[in-house]
PDB file of N, CA and C in Angstrom:
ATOM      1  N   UNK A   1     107.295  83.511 116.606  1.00  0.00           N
ATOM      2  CA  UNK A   1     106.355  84.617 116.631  1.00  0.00           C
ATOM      3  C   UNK A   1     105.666  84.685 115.279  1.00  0.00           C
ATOM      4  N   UNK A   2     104.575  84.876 115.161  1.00  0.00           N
ATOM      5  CA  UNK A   2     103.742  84.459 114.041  1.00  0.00           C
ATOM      6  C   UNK A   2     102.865  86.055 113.717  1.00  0.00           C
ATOM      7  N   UNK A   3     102.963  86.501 113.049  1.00  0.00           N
ATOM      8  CA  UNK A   3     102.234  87.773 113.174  1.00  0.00           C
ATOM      9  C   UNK A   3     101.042  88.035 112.265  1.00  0.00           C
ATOM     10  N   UNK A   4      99.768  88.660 112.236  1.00  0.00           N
ATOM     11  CA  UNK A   4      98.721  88.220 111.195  1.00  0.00           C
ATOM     12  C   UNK A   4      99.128  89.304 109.909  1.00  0.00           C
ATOM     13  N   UNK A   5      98.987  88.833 109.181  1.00  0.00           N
ATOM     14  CA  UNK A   5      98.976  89.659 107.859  1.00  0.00           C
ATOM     15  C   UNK A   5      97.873  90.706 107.839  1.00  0.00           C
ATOM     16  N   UNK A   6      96.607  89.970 108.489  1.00  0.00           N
ATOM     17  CA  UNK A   6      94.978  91.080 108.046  1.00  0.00           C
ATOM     18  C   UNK A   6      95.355  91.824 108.762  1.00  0.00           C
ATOM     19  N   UNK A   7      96.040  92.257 109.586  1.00  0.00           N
ATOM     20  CA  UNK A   7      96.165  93.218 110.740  1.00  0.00           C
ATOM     21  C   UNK A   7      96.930  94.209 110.018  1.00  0.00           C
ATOM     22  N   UNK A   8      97.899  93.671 108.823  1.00  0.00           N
ATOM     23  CA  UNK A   8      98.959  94.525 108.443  1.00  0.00           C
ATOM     24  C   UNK A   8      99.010  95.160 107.483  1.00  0.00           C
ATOM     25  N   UNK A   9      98.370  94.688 106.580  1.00  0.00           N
ATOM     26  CA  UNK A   9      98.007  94.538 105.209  1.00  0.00           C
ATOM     27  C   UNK A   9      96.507  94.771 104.915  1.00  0.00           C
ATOM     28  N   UNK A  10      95.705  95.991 104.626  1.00  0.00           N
ATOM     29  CA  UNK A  10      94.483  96.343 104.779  1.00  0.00           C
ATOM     30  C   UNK A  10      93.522  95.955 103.820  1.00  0.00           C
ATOM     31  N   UNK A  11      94.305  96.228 102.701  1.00  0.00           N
ATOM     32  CA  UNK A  11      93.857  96.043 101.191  1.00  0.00           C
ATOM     33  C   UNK A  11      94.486  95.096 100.568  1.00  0.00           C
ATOM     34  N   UNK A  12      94.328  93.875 100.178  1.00  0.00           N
ATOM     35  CA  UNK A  12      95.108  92.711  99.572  1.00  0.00           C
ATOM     36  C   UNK A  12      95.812  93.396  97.941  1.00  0.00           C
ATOM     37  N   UNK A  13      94.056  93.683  97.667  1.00  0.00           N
ATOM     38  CA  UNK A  13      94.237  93.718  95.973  1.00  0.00           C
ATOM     39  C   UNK A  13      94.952  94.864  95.579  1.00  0.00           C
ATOM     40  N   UNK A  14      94.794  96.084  96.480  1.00  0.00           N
ATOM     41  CA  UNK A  14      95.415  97.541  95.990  1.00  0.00           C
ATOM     42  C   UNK A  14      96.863  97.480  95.976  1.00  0.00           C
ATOM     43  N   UNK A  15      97.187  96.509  97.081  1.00  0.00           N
ATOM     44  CA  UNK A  15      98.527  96.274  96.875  1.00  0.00           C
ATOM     45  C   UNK A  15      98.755  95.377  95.830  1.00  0.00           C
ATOM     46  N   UNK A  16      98.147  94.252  95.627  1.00  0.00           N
ATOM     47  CA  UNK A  16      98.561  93.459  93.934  1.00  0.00           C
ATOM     48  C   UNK A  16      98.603  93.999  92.942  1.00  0.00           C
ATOM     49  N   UNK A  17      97.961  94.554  92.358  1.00  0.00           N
ATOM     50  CA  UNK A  17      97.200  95.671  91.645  1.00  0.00           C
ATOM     51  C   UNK A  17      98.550  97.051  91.081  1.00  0.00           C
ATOM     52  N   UNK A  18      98.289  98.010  92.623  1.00  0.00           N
ATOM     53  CA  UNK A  18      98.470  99.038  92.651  1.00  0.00           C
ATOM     54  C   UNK A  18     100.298  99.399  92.738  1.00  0.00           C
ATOM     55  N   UNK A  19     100.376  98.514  93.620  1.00  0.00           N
ATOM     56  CA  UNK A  19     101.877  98.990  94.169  1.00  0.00           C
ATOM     57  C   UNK A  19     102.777  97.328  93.651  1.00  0.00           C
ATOM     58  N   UNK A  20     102.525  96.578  93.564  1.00  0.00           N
ATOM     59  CA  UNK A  20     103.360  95.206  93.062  1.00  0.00           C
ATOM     60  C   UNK A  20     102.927  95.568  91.900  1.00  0.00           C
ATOM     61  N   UNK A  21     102.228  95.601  91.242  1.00  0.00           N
ATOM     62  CA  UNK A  21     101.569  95.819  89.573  1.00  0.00           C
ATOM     63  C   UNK A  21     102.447  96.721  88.965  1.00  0.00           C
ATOM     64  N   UNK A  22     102.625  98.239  90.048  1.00  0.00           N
ATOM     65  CA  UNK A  22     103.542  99.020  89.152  1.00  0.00           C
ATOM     66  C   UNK A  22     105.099  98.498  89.630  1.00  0.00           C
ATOM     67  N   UNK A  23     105.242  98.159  90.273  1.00  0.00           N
ATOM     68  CA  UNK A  23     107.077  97.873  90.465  1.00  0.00           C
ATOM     69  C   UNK A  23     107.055  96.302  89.103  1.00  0.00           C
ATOM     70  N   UNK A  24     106.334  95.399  89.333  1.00  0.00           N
ATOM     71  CA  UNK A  24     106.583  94.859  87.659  1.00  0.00           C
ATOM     72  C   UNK A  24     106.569  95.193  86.382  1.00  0.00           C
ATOM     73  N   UNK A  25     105.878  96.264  86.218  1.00  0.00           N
ATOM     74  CA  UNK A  25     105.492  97.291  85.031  1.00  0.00           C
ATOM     75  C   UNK A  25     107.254  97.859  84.712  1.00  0.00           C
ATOM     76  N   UNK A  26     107.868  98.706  86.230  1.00  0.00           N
ATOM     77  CA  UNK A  26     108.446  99.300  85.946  1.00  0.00           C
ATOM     78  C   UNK A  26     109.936  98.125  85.697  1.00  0.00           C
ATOM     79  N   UNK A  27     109.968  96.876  86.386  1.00  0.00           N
ATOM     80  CA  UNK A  27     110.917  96.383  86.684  1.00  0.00           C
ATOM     81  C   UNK A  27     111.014  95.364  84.844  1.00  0.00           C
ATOM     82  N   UNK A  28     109.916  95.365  83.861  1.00  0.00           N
ATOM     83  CA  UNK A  28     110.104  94.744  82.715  1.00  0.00           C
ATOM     84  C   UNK A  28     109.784  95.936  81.804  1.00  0.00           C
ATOM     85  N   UNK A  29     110.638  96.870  82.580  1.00  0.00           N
ATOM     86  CA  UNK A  29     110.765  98.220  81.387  1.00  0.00           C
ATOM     87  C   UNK A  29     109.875  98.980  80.688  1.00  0.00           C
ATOM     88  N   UNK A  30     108.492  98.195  80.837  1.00  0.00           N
ATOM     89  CA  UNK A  30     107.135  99.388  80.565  1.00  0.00           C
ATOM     90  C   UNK A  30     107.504 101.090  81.282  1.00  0.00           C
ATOM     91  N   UNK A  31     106.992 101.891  80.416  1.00  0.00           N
ATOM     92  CA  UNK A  31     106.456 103.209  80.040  1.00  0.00           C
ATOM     93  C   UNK A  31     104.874 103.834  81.228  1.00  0.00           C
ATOM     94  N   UNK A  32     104.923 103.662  82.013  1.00  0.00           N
ATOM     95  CA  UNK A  32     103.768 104.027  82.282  1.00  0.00           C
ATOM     96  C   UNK A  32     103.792 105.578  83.248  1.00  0.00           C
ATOM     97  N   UNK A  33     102.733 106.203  83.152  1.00  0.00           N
ATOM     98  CA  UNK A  33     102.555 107.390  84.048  1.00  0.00           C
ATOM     99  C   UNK A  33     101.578 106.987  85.112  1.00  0.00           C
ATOM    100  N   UNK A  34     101.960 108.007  86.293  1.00  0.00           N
ATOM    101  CA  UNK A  34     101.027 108.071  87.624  1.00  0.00           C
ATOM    102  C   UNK A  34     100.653 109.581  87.825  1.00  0.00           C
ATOM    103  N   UNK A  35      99.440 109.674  88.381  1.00  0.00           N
ATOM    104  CA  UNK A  35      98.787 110.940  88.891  1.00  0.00           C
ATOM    105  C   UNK A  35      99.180 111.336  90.375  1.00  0.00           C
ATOM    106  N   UNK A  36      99.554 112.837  90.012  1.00  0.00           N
ATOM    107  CA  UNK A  36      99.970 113.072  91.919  1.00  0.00           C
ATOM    108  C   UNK A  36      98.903 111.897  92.665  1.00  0.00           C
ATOM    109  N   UNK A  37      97.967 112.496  92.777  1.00  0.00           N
ATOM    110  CA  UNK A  37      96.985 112.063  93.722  1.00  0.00           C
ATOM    111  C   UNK A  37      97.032 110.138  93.878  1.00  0.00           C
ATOM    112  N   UNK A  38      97.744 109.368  93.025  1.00  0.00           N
ATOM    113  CA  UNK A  38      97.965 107.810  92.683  1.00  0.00           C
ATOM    114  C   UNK A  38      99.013 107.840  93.438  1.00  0.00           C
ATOM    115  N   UNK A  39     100.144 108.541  93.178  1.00  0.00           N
ATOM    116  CA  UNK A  39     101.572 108.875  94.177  1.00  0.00           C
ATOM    117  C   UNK A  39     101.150 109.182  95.363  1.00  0.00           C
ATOM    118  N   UNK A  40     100.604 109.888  95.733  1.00  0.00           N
ATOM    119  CA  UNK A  40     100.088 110.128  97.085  1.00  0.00           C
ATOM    120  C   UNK A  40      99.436 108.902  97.656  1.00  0.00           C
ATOM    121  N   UNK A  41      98.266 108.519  97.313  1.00  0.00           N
ATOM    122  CA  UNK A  41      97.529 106.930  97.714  1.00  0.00           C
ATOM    123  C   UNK A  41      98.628 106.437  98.282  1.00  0.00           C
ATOM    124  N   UNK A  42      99.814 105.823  97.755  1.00  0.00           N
ATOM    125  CA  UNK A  42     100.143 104.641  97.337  1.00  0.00           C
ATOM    126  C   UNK A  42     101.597 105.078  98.154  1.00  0.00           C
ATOM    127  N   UNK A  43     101.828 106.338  98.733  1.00  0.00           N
ATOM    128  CA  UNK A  43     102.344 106.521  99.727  1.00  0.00           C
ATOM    129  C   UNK A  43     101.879 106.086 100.947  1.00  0.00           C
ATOM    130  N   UNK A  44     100.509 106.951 101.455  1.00  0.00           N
ATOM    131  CA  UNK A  44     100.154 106.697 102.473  1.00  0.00           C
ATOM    132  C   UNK A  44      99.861 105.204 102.579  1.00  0.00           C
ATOM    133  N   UNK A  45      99.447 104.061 101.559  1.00  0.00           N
ATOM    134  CA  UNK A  45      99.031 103.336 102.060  1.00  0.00           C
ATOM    135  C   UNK A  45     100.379 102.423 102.430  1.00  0.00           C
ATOM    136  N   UNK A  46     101.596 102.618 101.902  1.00  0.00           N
ATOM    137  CA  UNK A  46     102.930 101.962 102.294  1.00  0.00           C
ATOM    138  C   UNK A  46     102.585 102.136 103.565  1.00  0.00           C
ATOM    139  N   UNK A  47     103.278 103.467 104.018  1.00  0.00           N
ATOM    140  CA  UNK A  47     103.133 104.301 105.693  1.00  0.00           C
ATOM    141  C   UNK A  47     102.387 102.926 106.123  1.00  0.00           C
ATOM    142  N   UNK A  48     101.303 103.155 106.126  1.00  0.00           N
ATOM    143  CA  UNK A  48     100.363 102.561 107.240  1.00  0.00           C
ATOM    144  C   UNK A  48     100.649 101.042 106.931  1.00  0.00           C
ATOM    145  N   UNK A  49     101.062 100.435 105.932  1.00  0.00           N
ATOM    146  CA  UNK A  49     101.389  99.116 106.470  1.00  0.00           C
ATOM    147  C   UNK A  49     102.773  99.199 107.113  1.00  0.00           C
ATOM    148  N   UNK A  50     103.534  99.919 106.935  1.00  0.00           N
ATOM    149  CA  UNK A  50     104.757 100.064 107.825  1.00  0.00           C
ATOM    150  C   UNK A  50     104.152 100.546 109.375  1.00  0.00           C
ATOM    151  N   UNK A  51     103.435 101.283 109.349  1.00  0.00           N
ATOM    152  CA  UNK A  51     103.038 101.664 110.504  1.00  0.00           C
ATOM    153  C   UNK A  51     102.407 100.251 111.400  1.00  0.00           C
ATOM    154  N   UNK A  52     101.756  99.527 111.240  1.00  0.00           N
ATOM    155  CA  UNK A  52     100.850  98.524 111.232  1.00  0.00           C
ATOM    156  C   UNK A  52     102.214  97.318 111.777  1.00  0.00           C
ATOM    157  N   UNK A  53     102.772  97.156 110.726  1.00  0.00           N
ATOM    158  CA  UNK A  53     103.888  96.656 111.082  1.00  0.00           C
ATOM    159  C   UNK A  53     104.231  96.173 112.417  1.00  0.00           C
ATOM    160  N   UNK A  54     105.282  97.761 112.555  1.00  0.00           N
ATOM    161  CA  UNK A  54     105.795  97.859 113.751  1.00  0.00           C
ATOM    162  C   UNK A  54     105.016  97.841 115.407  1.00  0.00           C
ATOM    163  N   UNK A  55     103.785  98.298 114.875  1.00  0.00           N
ATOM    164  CA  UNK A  55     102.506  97.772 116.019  1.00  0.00           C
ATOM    165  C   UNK A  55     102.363  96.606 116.519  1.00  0.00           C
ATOM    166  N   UNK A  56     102.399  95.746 115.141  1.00  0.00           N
ATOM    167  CA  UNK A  56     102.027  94.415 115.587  1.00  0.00           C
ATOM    168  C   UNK A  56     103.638  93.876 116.042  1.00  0.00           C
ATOM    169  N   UNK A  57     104.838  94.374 115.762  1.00  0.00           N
ATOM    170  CA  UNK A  57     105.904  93.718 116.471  1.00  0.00           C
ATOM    171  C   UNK A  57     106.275  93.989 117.620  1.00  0.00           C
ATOM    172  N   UNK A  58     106.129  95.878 117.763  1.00  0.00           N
ATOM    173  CA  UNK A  58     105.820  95.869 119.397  1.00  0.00           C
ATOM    174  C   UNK A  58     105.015  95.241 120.237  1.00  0.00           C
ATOM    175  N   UNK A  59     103.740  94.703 119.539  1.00  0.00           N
ATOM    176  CA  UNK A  59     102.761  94.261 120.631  1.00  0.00           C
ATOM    177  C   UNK A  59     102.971  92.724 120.953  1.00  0.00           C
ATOM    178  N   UNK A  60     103.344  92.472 119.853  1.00  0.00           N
ATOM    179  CA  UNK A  60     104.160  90.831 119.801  1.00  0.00           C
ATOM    180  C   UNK A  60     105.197  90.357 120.990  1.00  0.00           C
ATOM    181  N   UNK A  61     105.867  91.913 120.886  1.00  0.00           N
ATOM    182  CA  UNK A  61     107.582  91.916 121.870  1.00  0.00           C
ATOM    183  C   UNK A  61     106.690  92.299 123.492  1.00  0.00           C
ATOM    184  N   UNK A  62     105.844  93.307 123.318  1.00  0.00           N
ATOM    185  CA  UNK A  62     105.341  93.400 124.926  1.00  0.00           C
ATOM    186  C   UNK A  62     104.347  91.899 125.219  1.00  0.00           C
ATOM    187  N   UNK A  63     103.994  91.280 124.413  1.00  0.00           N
ATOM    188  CA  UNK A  63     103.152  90.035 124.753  1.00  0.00           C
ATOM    189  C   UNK A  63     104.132  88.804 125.465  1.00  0.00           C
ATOM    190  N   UNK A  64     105.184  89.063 124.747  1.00  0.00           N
ATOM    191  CA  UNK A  64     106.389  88.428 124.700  1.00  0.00           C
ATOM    192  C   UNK A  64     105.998  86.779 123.760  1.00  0.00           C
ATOM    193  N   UNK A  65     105.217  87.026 122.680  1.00  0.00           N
ATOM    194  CA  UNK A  65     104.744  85.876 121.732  1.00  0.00           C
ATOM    195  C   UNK A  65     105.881  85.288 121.059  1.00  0.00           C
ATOM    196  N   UNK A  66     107.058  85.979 121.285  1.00  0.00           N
ATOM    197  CA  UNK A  66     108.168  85.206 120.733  1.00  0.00           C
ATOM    198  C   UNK A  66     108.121  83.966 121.278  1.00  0.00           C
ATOM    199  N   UNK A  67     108.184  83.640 122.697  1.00  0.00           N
ATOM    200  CA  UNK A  67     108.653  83.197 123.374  1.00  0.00           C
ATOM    201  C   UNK A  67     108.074  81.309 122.997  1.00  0.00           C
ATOM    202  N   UNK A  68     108.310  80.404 123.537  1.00  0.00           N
ATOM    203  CA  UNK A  68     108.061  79.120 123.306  1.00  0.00           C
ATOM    204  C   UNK A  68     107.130  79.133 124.198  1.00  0.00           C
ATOM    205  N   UNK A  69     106.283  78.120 124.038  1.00  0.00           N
ATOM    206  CA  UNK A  69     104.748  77.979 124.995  1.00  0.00           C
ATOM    207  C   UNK A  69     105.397  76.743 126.379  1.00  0.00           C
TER     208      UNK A  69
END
């Protein structure tokens, strides 16, 4: 089962950037601050690739695309 990424993943860069950018920041011990409203973004935009996600695996599982051709 092969699932598309563009489907899942809306924004490439906001996630390089935004949300991988700060978990390396935080994970080599940098200092940095976020704005509610940056915390918020960067919530919802998790959500919806989780959301997105599970769409495309339900629709995968009702297609039954697992399956061998």
């Amino acid at each position: 089962m092969t699932l598309d990424p563009d489907k899942i993943i809306p924004d490439r860069s906001y996630l390089d950037e935004s949300i991988v950018g700060a978990r390396n920041r935080i994970a080599h011990g940098d200092y940095f601050t976020i704005s509610d409203d940056q915390l918020v973004r960067a919530i919802q935009y998790v959500l919806e690739i989780m959301r997105q996600f599970r769409t495309e695996v339900e629709n995968s599982v009702a297609l039954q695309k697992y399956l061998r051709a």
